[in-house]
C-alpha atoms as a PDB file:
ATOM      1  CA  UNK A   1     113.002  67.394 121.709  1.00  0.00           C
ATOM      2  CA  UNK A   2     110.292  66.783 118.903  1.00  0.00           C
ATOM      3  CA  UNK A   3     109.482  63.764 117.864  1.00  0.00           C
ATOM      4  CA  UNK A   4     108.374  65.136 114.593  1.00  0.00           C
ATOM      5  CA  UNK A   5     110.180  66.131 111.338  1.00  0.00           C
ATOM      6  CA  UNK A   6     109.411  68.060 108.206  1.00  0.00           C
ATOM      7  CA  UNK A   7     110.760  66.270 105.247  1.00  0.00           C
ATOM      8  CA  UNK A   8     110.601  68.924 102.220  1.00  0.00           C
ATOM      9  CA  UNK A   9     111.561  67.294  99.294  1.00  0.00           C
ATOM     10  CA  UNK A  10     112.828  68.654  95.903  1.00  0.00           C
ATOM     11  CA  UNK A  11     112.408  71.906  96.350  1.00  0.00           C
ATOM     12  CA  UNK A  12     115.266  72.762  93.897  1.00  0.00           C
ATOM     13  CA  UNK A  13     115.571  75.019  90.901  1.00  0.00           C
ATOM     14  CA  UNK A  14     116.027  71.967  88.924  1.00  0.00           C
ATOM     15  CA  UNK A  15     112.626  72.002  88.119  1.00  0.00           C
ATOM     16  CA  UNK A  16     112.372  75.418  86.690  1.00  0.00           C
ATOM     17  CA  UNK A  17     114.568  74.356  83.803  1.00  0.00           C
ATOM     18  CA  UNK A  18     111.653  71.823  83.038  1.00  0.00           C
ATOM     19  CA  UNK A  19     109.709  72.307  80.069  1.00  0.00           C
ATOM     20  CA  UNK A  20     105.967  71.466  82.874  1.00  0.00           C
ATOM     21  CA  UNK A  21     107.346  74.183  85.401  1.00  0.00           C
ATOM     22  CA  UNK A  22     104.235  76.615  85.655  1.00  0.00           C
ATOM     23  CA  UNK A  23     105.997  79.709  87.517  1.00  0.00           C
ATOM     24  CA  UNK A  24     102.716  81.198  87.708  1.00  0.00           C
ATOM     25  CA  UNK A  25     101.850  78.108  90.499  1.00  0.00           C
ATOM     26  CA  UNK A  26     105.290  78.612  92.092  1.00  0.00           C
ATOM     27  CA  UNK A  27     104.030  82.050  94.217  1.00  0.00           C
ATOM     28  CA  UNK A  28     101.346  80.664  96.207  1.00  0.00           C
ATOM     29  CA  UNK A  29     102.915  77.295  96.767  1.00  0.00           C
ATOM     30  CA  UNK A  30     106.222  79.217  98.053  1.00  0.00           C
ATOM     31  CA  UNK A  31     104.022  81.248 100.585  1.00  0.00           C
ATOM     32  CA  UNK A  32     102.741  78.213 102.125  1.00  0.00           C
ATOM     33  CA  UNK A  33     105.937  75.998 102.275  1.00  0.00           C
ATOM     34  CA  UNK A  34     107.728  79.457 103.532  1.00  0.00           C
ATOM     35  CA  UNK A  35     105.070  79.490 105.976  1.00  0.00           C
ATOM     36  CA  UNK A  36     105.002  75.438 107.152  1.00  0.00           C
ATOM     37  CA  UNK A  37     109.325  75.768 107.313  1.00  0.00           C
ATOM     38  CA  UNK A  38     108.890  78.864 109.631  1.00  0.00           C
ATOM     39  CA  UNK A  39     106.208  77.459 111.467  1.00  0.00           C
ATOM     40  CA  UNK A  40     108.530  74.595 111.874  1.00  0.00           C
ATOM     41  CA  UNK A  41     111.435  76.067 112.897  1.00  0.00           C
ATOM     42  CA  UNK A  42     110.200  78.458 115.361  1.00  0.00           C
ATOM     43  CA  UNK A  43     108.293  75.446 117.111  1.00  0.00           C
ATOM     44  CA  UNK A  44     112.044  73.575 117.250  1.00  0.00           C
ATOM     45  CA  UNK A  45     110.755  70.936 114.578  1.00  0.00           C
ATOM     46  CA  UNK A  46     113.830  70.309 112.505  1.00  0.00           C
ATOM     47  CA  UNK A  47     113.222  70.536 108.820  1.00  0.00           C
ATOM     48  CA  UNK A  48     115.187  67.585 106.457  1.00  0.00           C
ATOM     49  CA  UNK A  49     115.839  69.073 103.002  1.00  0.00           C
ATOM     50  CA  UNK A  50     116.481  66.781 100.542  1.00  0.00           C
ATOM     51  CA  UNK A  51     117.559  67.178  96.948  1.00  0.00           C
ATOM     52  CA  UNK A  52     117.166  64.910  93.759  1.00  0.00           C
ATOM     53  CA  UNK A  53     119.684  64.365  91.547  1.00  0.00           C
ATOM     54  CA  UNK A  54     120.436  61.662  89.193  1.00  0.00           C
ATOM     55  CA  UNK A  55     121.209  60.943  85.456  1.00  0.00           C
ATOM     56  CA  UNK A  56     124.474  62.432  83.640  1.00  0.00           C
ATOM     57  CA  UNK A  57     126.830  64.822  85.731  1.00  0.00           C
ATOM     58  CA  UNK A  58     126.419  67.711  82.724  1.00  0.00           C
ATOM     59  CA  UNK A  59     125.450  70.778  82.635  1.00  0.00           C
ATOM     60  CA  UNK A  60     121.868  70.411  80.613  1.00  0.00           C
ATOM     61  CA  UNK A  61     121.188  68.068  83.592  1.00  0.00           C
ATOM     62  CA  UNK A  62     118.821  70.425  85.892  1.00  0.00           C
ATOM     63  CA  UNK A  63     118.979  67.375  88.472  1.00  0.00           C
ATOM     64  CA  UNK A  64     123.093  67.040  88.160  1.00  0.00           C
ATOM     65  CA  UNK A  65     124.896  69.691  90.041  1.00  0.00           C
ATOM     66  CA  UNK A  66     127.076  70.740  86.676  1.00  0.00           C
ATOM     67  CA  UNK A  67     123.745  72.088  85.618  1.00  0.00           C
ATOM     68  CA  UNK A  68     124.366  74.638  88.868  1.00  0.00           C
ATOM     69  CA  UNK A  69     120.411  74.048  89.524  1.00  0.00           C
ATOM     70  CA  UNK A  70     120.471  71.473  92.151  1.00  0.00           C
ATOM     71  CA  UNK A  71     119.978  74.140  95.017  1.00  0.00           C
ATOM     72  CA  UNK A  72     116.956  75.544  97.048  1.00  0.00           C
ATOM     73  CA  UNK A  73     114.457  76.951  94.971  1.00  0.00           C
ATOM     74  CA  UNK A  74     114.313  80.800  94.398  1.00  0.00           C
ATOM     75  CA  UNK A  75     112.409  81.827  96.921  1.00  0.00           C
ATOM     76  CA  UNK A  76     112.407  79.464  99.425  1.00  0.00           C
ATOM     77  CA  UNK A  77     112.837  80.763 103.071  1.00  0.00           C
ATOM     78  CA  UNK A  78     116.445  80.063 104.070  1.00  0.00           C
ATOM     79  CA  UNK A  79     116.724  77.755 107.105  1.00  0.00           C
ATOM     80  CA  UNK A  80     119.137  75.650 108.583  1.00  0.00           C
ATOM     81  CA  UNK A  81     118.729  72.579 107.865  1.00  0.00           C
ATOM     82  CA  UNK A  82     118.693  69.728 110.560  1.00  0.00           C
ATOM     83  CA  UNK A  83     119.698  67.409 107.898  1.00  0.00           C
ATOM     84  CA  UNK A  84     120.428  67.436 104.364  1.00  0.00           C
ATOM     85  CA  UNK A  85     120.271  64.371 102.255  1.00  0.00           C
ATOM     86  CA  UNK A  86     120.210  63.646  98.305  1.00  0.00           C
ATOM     87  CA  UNK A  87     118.280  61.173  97.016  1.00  0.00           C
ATOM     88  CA  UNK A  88     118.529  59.112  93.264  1.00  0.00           C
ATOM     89  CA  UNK A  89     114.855  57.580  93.938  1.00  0.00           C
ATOM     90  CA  UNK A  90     111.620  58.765  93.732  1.00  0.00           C
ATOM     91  CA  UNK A  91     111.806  57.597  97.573  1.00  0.00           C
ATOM     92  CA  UNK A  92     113.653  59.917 100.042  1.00  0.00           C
ATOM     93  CA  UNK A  93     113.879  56.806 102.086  1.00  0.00           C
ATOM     94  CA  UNK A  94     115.777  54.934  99.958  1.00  0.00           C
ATOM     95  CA  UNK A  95     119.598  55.291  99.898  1.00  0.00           C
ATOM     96  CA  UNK A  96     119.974  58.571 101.762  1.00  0.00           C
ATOM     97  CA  UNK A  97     120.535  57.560 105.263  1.00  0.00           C
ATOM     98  CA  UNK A  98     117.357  59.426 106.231  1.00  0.00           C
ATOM     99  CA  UNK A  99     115.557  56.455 108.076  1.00  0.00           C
ATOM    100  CA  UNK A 100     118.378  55.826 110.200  1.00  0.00           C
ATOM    101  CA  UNK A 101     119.189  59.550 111.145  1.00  0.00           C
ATOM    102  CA  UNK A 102     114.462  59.661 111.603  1.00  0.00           C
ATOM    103  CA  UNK A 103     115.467  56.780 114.464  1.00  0.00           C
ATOM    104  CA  UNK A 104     118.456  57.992 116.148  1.00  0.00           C
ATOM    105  CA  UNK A 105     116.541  61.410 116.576  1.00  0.00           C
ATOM    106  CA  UNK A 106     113.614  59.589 118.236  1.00  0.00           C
ATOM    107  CA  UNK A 107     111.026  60.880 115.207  1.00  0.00           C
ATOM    108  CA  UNK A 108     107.622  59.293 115.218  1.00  0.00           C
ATOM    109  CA  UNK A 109     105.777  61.394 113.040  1.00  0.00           C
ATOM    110  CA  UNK A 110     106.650  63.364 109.397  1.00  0.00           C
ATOM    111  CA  UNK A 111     105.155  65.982 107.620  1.00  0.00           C
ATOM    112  CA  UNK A 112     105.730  65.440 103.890  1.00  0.00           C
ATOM    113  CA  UNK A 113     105.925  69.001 101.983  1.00  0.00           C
ATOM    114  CA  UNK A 114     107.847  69.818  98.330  1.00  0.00           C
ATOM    115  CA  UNK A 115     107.663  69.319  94.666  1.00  0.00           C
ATOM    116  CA  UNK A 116     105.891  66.599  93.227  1.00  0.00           C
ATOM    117  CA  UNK A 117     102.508  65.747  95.212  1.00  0.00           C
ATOM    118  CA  UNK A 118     102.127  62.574  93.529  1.00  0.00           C
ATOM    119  CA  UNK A 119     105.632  61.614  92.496  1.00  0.00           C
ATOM    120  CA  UNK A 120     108.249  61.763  95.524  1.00  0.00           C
ATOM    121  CA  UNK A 121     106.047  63.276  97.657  1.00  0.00           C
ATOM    122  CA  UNK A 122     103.445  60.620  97.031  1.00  0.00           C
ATOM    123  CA  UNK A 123     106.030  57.662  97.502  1.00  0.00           C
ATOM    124  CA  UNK A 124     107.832  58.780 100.197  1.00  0.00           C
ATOM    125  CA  UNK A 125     104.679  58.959 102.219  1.00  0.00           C
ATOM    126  CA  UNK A 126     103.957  55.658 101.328  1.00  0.00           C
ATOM    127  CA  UNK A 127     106.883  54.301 101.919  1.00  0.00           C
ATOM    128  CA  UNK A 128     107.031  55.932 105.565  1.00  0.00           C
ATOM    129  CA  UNK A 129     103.777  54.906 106.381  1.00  0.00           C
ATOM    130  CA  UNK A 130     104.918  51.245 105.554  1.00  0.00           C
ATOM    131  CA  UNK A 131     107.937  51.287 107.654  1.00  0.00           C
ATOM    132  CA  UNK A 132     105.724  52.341 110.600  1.00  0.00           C
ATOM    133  CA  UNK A 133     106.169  56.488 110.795  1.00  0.00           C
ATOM    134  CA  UNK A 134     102.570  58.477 111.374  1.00  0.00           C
ATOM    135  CA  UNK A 135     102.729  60.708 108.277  1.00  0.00           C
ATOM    136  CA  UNK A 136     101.027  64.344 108.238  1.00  0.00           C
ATOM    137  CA  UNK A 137     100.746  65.161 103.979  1.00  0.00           C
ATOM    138  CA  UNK A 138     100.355  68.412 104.237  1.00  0.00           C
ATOM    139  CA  UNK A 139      98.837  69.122  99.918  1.00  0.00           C
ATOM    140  CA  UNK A 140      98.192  72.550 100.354  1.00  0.00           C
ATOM    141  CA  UNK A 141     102.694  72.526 100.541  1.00  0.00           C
ATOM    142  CA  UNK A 142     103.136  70.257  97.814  1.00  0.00           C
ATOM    143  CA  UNK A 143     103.429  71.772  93.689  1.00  0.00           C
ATOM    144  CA  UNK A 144     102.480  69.573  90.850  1.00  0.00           C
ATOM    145  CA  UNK A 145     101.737  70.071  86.911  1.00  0.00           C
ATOM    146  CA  UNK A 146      99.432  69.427  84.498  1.00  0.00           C
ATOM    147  CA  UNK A 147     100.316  66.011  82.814  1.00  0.00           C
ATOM    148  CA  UNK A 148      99.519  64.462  79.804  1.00  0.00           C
ATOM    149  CA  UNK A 149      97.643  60.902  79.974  1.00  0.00           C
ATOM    150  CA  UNK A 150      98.922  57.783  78.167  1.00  0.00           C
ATOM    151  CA  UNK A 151      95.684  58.870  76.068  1.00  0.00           C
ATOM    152  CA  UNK A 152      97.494  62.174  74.560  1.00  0.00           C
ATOM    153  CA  UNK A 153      94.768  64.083  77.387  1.00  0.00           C
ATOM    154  CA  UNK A 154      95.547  66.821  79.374  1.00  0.00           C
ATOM    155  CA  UNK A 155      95.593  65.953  83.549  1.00  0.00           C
ATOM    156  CA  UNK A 156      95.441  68.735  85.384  1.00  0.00           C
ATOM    157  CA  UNK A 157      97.671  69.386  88.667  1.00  0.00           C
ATOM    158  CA  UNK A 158      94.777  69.968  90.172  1.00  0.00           C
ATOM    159  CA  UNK A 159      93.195  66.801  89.571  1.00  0.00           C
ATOM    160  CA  UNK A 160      97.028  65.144  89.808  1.00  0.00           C
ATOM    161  CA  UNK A 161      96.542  66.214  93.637  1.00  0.00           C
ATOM    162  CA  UNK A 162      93.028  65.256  94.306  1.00  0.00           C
ATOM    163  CA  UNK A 163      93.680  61.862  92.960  1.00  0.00           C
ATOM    164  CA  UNK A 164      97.160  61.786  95.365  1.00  0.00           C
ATOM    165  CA  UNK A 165      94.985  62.771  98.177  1.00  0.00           C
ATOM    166  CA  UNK A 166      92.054  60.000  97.510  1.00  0.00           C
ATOM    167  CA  UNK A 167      94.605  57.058  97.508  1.00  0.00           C
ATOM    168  CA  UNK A 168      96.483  59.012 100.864  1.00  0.00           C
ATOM    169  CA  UNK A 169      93.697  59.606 102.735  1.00  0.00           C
ATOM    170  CA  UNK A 170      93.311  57.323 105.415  1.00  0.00           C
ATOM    171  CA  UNK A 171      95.544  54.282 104.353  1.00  0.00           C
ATOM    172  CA  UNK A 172      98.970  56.087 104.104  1.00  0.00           C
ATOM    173  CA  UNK A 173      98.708  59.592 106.011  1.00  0.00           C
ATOM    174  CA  UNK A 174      96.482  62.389 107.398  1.00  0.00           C
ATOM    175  CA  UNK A 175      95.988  64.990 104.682  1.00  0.00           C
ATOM    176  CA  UNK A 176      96.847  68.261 106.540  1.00  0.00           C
ATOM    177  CA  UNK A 177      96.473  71.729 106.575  1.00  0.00           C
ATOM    178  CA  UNK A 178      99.790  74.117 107.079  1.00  0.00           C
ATOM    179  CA  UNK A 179      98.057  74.895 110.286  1.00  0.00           C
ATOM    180  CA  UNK A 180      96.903  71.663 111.201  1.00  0.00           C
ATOM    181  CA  UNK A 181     100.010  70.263 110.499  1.00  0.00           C
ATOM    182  CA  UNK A 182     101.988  72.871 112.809  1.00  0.00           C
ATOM    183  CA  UNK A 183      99.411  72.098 115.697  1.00  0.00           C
ATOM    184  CA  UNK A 184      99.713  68.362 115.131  1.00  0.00           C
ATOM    185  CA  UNK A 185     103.343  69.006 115.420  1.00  0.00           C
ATOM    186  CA  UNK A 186     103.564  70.690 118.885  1.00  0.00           C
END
């Protein structure tokens, strides 16, 4: 029985009805989450998917399931899922059940994976790491977007995830590889 667990979070259509979605980042970031869930399953390291959804139940939600979007993104690998939660938080810890169901299966460590590096990807590392789990942040299976600064600049997702990495990096998780992550896991 592993003691590890991928937790891939959001990765839901929801965000393609965003007005930041950047389809053309979507392909390569699909490869390598297709890649770490495979990897994952075929090593008997059961995957957690976990959705976001909040606000109004209507259908110009993208994060409310009238909206029809709250489902895996296109393109995603199908899997079964070991566990499937949905979260209102930018925290998947928070309010799903999750860290009770991590316990009961004995999990020690988590590989963090999904849509967005520095939002609930970011916090539920840190979060994990606080309540005592050995996180593996594996950036290379996390999607971001450009952002614009309080200052009306441009931020790009590239520098959105080298900034999550620099305040990861030691204190809250191991930044990991898809590989490394899968050899960490076995």
């Amino acid at each position: 029985m592993s003691t590890t667990a991928l937790l891939l979070i959001d990765v839901q259509d929801s965000f393609t009805a965003r007005p930041y979605w950047q389809a053309d980042r979507a392909a390569a970031f699909l490869a390598r989450c297709n890649a770490l869930v495979q990897g994952c399953v075929a090593a008997g390291v059961p995957v957690v998917r976990i959705f976001h959804t909040d606000g109004p139940d209507t259908a110009d939600n993208p994060f409310a399931h009238a909206s029809g979007l709250v489902r895996p993104l296109q393109g995603l690998c199908a899997f079964d899922a070991a566990l499937t939660v949905e979260k209102h938080r930018h925290s998947a810890l928070v309010g799903t059940g999750l860290p009770v169901w991590l316990h009961q299966q004995g999990i020690r460590r988590l590989i963090v994976a999904g849509i967005r590096t520095e939002q609930c990807c970011e916090t539920t590392t840190r979060h994990a790491s606080d309540e005592g789990w050995t996180v593996d942040y594996c950036t290379e299976a996390t999607l971001t977007f450009d952002m614009r600064t309080p200052t009306g600049s441009v931020l790009s997702a590239e520098a959105v995830t080298e900034r999550t990495e620099t305040v990861l990096a030691g204190r809250f998780a191991t930044l990991v590889t898809v590989a490394q992550a899968l050899e960490r896991a076995r």
